[in-house]
Protein backbone atom coordinates (compact mmCIF):
# COMPACT_ATOMS: atom_id res chain seq x y z
CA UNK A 1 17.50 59.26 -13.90
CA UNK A 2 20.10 57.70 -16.14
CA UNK A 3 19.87 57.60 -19.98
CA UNK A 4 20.15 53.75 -21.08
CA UNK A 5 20.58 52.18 -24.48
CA UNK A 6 18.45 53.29 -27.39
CA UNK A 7 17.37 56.31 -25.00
CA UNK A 8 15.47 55.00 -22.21
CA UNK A 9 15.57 56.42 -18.90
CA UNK A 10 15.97 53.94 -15.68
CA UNK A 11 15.39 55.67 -11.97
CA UNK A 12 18.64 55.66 -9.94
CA UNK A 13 19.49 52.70 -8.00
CA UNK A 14 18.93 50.01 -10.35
CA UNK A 15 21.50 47.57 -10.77
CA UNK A 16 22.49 46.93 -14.60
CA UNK A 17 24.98 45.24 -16.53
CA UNK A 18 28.24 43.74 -15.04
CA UNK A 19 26.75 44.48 -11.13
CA UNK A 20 23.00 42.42 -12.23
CA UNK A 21 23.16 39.01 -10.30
CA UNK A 22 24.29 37.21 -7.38
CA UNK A 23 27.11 36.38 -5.56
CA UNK A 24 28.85 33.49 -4.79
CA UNK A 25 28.13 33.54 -1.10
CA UNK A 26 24.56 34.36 -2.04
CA UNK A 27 24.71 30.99 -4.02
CA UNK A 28 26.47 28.89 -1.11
CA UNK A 29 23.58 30.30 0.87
CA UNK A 30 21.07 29.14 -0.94
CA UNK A 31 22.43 25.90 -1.81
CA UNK A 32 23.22 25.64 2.06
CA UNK A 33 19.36 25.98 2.88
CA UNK A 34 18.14 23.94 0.35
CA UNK A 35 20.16 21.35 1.15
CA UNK A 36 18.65 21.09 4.61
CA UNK A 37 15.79 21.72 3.97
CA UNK A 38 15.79 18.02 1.41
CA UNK A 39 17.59 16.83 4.33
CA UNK A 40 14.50 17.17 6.62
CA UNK A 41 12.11 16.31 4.04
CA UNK A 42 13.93 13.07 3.22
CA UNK A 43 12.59 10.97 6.51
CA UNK A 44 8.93 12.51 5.93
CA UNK A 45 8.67 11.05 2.47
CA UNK A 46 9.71 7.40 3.71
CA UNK A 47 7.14 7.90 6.95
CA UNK A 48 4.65 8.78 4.55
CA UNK A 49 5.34 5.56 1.77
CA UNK A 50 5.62 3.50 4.88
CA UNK A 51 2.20 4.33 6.14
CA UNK A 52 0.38 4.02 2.38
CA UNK A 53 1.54 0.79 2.43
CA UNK A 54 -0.01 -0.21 5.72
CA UNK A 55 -3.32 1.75 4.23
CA UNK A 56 -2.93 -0.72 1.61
CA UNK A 57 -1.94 -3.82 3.87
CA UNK A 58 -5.04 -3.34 5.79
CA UNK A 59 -7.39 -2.61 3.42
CA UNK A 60 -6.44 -5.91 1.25
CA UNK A 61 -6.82 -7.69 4.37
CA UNK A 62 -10.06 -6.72 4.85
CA UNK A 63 -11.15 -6.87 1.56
CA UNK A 64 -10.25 -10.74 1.60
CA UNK A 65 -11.06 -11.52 4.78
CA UNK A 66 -14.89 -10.02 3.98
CA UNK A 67 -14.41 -12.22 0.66
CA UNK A 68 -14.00 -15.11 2.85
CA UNK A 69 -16.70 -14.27 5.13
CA UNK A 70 -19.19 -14.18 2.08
CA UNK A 71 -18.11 -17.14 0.92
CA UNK A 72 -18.63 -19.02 4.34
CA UNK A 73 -22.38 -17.26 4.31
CA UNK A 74 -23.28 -18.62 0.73
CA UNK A 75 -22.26 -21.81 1.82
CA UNK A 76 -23.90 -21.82 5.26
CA UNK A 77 -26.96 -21.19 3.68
CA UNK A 78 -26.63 -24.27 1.23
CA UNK A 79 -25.89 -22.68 -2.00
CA UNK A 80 -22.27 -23.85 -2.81
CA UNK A 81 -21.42 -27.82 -1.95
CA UNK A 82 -18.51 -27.86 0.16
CA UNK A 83 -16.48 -30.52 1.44
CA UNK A 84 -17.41 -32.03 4.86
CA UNK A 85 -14.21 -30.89 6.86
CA UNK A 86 -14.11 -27.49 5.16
CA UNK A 87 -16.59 -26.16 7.36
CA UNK A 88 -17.41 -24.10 4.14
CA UNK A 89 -14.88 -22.26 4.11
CA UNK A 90 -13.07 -21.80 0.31
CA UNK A 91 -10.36 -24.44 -0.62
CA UNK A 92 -8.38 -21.13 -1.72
CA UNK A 93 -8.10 -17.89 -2.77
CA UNK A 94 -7.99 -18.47 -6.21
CA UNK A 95 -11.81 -19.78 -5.83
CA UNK A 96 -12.72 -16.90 -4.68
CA UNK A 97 -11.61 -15.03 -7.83
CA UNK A 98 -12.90 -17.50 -10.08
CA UNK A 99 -16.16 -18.11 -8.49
CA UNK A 100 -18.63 -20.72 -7.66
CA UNK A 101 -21.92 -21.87 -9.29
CA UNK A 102 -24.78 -20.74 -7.00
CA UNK A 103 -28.22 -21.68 -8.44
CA UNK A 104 -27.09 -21.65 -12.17
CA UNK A 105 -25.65 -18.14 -11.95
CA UNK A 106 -21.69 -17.89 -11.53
CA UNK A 107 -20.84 -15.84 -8.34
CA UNK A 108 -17.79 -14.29 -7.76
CA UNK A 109 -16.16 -12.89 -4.22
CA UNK A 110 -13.06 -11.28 -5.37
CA UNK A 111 -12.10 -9.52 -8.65
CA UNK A 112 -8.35 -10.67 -8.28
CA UNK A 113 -6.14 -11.75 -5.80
CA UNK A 114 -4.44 -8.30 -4.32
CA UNK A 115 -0.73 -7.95 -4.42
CA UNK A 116 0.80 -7.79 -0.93
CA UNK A 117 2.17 -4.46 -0.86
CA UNK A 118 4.49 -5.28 1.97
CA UNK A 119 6.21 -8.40 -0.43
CA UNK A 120 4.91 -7.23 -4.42
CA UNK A 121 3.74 -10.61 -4.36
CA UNK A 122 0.21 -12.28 -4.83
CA UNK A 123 1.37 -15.22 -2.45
CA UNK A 124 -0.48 -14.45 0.95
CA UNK A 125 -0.05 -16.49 4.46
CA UNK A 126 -3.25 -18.83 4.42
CA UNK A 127 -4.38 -20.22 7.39
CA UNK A 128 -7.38 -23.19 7.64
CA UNK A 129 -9.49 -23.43 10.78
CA UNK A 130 -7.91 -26.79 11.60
CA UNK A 131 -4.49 -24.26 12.10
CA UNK A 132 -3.46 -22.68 15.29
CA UNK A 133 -4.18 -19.20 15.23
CA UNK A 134 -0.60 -17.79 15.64
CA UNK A 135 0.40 -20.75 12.76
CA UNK A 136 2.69 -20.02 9.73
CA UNK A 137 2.20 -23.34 8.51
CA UNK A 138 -1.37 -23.89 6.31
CA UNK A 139 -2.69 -26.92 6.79
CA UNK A 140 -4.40 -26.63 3.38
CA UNK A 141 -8.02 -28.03 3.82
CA UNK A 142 -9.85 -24.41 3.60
CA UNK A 143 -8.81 -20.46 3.68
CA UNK A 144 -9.81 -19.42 7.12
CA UNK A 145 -7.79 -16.32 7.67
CA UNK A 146 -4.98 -14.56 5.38
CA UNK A 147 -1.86 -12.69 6.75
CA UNK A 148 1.05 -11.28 4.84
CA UNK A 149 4.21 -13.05 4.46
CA UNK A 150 6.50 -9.69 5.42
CA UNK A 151 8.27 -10.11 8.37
CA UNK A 152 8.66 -6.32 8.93
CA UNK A 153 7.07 -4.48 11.93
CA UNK A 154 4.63 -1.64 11.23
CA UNK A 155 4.64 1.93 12.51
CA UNK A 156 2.52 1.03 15.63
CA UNK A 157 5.49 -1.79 16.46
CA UNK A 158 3.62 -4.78 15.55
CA UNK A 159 4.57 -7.55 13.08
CA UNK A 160 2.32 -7.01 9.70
CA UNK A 161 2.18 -10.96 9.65
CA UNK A 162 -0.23 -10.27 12.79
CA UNK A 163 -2.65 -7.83 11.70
């Protein structure tokens, strides 16, 4: 044992004072490793914020499409007046999120219009039912369908404008 500063004792072997610490190739190591090791996690990360966003994609589709769909039933069954050629089907999304009048009460299919998370932007493909099904072009008499306007291909190599 060694007698330290203000008399305590330290068991031999300990390192103290100028030789506490690392080294500079211990540092270089380190640095080295952790390096890679961001290196690796780098593509991981992006994989990861790549596939949330298709989570997202697909779930706002869905979410819309079933907004549609409830529409199209109300209005089957005769409780919203539609327009002859509509085939009651809503003139729009923003209908949905405002709502109709169904026997005096105000009914509602969608709390907002989603934000593509492909684009950041509210403005979705629309396609009517007078439209060919691989259209980009809306011919604007009633929402049948709704697609994102990205024109980037998803993990599973298909275009999100087709899902």
């Amino acid at each position: 044992m060694k007698w330290l500063r203000g008399g305590v004792q330290r068991a031999s072997g300990e390192r103290f004072g100028s030789e506490a610490g690392v080294t500079l190739t211990e540092l270089i190591i380190v640095i080295t490793i952790l390096s890679i090791l961001a290196t690796a996690a780098v593509p991981a990360v992006k994989f990861e914020v790549k596939r949330q966003k298709e989570r997202e994609l697909r779930r706002d589709l869905w979410m819309m499409r079933a907004a549609i769909d409830r529409y199209k039933d109300v209005a089957d069954l005769g409780g919203i007046q539609t327009k002859a050629d509509s085939n009651n089907y809503p003139p729009d999304l923003q209908t949905l999120v405002n709502g109709v009048d169904v026997k005096d009460k105000r009914m509602r299919f969608l709390r907002e219009i989603p934000k593509d998370p492909m684009t950041g932007s509210t403005d979705w493909g629309l396609r009517s039912n007078q439209d060919e099904p691989d259209s980009d072009s809306f011919g604007g008499q009633n929402v049948y369908d709704v697609y994102t306007k990205s024109t980037g291909t998803g993990l599973d190599g298909t275009k999100y404008s087709t899902w």
